[in-house]
Protein backbone atom coordinates (compact mmCIF):
# COMPACT_ATOMS: atom_id res chain seq x y z
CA UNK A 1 -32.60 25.87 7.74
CA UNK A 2 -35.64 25.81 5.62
CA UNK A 3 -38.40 25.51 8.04
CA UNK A 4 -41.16 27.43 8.85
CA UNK A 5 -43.33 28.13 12.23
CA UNK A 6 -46.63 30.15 12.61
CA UNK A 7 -47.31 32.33 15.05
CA UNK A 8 -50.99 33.31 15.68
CA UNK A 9 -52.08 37.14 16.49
CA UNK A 10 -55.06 38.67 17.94
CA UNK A 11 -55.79 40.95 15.10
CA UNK A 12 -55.12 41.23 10.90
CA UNK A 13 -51.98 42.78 9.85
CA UNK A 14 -51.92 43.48 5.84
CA UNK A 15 -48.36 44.33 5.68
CA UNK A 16 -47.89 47.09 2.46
CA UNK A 17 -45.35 49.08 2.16
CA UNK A 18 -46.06 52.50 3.20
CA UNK A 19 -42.46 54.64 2.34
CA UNK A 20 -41.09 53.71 -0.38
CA UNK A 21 -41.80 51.73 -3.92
CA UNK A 22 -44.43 54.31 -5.18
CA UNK A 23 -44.85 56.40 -1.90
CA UNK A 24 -41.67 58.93 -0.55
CA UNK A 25 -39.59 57.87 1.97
CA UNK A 26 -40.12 58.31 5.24
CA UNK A 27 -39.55 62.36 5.18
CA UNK A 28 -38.10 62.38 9.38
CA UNK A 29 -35.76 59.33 8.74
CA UNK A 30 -34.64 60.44 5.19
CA UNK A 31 -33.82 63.88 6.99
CA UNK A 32 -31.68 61.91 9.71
CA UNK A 33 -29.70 59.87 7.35
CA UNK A 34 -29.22 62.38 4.74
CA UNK A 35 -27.72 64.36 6.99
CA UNK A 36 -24.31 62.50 7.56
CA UNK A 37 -24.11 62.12 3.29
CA UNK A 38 -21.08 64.18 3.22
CA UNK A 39 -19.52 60.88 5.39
CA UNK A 40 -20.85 58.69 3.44
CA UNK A 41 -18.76 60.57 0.16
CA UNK A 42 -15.49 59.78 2.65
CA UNK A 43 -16.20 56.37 3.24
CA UNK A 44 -17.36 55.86 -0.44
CA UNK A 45 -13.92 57.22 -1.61
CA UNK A 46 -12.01 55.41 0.84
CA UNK A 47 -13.46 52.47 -0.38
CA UNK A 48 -12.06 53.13 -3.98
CA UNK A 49 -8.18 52.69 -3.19
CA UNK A 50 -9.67 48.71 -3.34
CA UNK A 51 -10.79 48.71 -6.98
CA UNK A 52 -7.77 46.38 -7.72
CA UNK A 53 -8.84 43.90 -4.93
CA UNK A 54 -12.33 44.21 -6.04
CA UNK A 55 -11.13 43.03 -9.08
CA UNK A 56 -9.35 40.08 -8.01
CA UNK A 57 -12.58 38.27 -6.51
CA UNK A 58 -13.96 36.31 -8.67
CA UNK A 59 -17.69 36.50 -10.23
CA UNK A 60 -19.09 33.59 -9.72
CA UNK A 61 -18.39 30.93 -6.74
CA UNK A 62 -15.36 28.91 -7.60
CA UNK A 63 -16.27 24.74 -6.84
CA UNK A 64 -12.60 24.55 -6.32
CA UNK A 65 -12.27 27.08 -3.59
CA UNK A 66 -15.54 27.13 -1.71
CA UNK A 67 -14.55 29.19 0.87
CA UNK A 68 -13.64 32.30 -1.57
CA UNK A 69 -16.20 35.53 -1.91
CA UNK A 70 -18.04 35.62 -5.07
CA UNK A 71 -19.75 38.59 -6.51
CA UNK A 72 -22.71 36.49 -7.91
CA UNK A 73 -24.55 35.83 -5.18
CA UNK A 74 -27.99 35.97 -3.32
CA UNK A 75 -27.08 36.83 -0.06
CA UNK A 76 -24.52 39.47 0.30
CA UNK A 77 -22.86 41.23 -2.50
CA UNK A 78 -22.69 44.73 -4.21
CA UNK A 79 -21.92 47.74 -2.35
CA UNK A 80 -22.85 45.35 1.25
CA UNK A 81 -19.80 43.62 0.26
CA UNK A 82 -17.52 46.88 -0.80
CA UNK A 83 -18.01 48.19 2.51
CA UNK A 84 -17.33 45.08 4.44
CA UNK A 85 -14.65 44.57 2.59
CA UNK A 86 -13.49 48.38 3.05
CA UNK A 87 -13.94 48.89 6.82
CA UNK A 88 -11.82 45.68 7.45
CA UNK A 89 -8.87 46.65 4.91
CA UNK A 90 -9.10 50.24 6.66
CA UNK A 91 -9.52 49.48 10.41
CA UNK A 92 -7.52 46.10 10.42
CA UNK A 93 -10.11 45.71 13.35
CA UNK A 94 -9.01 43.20 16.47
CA UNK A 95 -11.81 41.40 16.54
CA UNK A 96 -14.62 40.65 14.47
CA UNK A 97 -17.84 39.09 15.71
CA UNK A 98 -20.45 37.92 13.49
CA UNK A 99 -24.10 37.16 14.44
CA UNK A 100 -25.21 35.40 11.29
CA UNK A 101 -22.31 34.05 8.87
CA UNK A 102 -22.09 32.94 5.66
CA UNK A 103 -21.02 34.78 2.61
CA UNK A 104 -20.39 37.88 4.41
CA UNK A 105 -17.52 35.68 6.31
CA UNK A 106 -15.74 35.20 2.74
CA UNK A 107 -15.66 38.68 2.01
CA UNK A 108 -14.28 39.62 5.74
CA UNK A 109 -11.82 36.85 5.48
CA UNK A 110 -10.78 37.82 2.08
CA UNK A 111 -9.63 41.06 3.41
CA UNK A 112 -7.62 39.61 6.30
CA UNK A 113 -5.63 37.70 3.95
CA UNK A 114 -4.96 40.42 1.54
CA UNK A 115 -4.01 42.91 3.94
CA UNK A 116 -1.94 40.50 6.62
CA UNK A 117 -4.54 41.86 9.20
CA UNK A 118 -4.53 40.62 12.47
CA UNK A 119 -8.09 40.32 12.73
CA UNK A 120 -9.90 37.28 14.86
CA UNK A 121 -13.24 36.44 13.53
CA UNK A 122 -15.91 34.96 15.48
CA UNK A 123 -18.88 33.04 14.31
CA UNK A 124 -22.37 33.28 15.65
CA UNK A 125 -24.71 30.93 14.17
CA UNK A 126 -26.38 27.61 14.77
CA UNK A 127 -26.53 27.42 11.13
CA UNK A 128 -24.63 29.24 8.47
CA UNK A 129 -25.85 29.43 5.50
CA UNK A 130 -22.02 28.27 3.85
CA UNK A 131 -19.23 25.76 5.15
CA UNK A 132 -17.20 28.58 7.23
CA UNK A 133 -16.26 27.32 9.84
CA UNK A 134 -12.35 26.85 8.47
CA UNK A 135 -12.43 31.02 7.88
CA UNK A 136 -13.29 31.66 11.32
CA UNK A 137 -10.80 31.35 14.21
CA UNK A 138 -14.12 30.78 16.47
CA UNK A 139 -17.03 29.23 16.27
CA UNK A 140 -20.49 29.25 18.40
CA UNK A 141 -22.46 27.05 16.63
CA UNK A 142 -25.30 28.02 19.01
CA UNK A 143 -28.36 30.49 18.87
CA UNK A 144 -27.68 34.02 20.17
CA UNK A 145 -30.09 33.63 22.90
CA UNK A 146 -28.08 30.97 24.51
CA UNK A 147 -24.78 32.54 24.45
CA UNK A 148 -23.39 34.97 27.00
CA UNK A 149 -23.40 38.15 26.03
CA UNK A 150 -20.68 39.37 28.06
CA UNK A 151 -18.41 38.16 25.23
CA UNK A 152 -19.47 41.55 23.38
CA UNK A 153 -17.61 43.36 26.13
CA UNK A 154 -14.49 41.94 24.60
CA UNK A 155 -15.09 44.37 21.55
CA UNK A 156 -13.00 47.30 21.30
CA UNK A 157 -12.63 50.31 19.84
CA UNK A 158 -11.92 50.07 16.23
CA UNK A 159 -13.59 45.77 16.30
CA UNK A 160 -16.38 45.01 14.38
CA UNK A 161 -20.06 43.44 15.50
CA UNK A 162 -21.53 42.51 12.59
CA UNK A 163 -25.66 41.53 12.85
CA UNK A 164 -27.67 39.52 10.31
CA UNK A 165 -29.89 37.82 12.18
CA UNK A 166 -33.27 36.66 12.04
CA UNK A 167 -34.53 40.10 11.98
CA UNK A 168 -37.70 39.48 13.60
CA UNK A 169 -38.42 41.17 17.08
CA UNK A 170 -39.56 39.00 19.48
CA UNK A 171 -39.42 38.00 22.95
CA UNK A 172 -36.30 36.24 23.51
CA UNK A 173 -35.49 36.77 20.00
CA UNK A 174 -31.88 37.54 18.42
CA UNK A 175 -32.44 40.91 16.89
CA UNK A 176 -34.30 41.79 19.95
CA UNK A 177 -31.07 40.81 22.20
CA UNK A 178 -29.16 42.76 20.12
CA UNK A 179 -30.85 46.13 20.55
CA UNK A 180 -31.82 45.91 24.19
CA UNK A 181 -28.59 43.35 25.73
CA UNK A 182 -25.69 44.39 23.03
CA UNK A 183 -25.68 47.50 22.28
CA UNK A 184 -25.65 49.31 25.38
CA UNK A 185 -22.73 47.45 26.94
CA UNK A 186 -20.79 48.07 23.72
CA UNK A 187 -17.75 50.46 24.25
CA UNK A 188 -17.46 53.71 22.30
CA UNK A 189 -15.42 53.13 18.62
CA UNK A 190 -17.11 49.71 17.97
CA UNK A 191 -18.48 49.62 14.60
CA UNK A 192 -22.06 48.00 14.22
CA UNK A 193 -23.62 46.52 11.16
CA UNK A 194 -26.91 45.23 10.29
CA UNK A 195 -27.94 43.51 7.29
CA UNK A 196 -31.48 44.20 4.98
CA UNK A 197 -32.33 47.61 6.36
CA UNK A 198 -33.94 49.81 3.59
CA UNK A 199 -34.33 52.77 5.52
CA UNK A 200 -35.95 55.58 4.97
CA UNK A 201 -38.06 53.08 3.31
CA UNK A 202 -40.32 50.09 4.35
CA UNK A 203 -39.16 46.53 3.46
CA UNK A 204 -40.12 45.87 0.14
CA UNK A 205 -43.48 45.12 -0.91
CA UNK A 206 -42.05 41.83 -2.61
CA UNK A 207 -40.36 41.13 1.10
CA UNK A 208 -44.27 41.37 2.94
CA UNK A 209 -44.79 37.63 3.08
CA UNK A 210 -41.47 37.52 5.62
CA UNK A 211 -42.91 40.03 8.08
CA UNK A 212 -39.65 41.04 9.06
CA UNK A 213 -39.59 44.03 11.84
CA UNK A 214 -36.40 44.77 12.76
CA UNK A 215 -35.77 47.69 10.98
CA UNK A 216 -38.29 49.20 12.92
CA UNK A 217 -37.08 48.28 16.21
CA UNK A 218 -33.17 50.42 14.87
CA UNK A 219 -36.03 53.65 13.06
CA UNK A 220 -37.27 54.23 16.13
CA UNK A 221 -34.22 54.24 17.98
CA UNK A 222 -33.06 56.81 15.09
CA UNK A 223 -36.08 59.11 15.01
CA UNK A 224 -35.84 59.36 18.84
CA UNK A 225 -32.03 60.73 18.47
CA UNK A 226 -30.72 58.43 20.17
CA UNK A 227 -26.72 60.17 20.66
CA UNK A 228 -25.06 56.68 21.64
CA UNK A 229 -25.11 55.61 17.59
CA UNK A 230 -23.72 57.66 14.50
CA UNK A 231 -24.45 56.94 10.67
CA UNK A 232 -21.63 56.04 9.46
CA UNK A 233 -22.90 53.84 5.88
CA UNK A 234 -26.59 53.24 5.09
CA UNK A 235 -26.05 51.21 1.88
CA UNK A 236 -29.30 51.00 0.15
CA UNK A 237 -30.08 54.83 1.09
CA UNK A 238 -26.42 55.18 -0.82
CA UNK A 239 -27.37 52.83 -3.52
CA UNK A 240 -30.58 54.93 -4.25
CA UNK A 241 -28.84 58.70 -4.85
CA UNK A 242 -27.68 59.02 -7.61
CA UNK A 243 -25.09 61.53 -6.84
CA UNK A 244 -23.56 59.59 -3.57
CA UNK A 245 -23.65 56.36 -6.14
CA UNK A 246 -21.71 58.07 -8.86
CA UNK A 247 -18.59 57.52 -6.62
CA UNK A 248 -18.02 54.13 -6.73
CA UNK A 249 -19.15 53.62 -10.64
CA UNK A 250 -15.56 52.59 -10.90
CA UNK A 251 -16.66 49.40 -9.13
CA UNK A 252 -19.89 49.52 -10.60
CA UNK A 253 -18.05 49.35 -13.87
CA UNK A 254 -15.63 46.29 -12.63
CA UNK A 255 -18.65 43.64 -12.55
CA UNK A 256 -21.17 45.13 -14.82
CA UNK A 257 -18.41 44.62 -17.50
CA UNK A 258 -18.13 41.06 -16.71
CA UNK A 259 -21.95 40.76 -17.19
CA UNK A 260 -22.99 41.32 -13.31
CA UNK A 261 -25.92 43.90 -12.33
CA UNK A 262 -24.10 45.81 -9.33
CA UNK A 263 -26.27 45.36 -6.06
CA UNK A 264 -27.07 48.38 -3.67
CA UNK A 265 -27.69 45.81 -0.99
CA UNK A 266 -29.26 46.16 2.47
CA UNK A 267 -25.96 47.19 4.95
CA UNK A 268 -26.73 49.66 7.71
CA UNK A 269 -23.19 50.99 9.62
CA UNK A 270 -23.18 52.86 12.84
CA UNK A 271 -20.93 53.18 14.87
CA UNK A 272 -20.80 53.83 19.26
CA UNK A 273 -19.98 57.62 20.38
């Protein structure tokens, strides 16, 4: 869906970035996120017994098979699609519920059939930005705001809710149901993910024109210590250290041999305590 609506403010906003590009990172958030880094080497390495399958996907989107994962593509790829791919072959997770599908469905399915998991997927989307509604053994072709939220209660320990939404925060907004409606009825062990979060850092400056704020809305949970949520894979803060990146050059190597600039990508894990 291509269209676009204005909303009129009271007062000028000049969105810039102010952490990040040519300014540090945001020193309290770098400190929070920095400080799980040894987990992120785990999940990193765990991620590596998958070069093979990694492998196997293809570069670019196949006409023939639509509803396979490619590598070369705009919306989610890189090290956003490693760790889908990852937590799914390693937690063979119940249930998997997706507020915004797409390509990140063909990754998620991939690993279902590679693995023989037993994993139901669930679609959350008026409008997806691919055909996937044959991957999905559900579909809600509806907005978030008009479904009942009680069907996040279903997720269990070990299940996945995976979030890329609109990612603005507004009243009666997606993102905005997810932080204040979701996530507190969530059960401990459910694994969260959100999609284009570049924290400790501001959107980037190329991004201003979308005025996305979500990000904001899950920092200030963060810098308030919230203890329901860990860290568990920040993917651009990964992407951008050069030391927590060096682990998964063997992937890096897989697609930049076959001519393909590896993505750090935007995927933010946490996880419920």
């Amino acid at each position: 869906m291509s269209s676009l609506y204005p909303i009129y403010i009271q007062f000028p906003i000049v969105p810039k970035p102010r952490f990040g590009g040519d300014q540090p990172p945001h020193s309290f958030l770098y400190d929070i996120i920095n400080s799980n880094r040894l987990d992120y080497e785990v999940e990193l390495r765990s991620f590596l017994q998958f070069e093979k399958e990694f492998a196997s996907i293809g570069v670019h989107p196949d006409p023939d098979s639509p509803e396979q994962p490619s590598w070369n593509n705009s919306w989610f790829s890189g090290l956003d699609a490693v760790a889908l791919y990852g937590y799914m072959a390693n937690g063979n997770p119940a249930r998997y519920y997706e507020i915004g599908s797409g390509f990140s469905t063909k990754f998620a399915r991939r690993a279902v059939v590679d693995h023989g998991l037993q994993t139901a997927i669930v679609s959350i989307d008026p409008f997806p930005r691919d055909e996937i509604d044959d991957l999905c053994d559900k579909v809600i072709r509806q907005p978030l705001e008009d479904t009942d939220i009680r069907l996040f209660e279903e997720l269990e320990s070990g299940d996945i809710l995976f979030v890329d939404s609109s990612h603005y925060v507004f009243q009666n907004s997606d993102a905005n149901i997810v932080f204040l409606e979701i996530l507190p009825r969530l059960k401990p062990g459910v694994r969260v993910h959100f999609h284009d979060i570049f924290l400790p850092e501001d959107y980037p400056a190329s991004w201003s024109h979308r005025f996305y704020n979500e990000q904001y809305l899950l920092a200030a949970y963060l810098l308030a210590q919230g203890p329901s949520y860990k860290i568990t894979f920040p993917s651009y803060f990964v992407s951008q250290d050069s030391g927590l990146k060096q682990i998964v050059k063997p992937i890096v190597d897989i697609l930049e041999r076959q001519g393909l600039p590896f993505s750090g990508g935007g995927s933010f894990w946490i996880v419920k305590s």
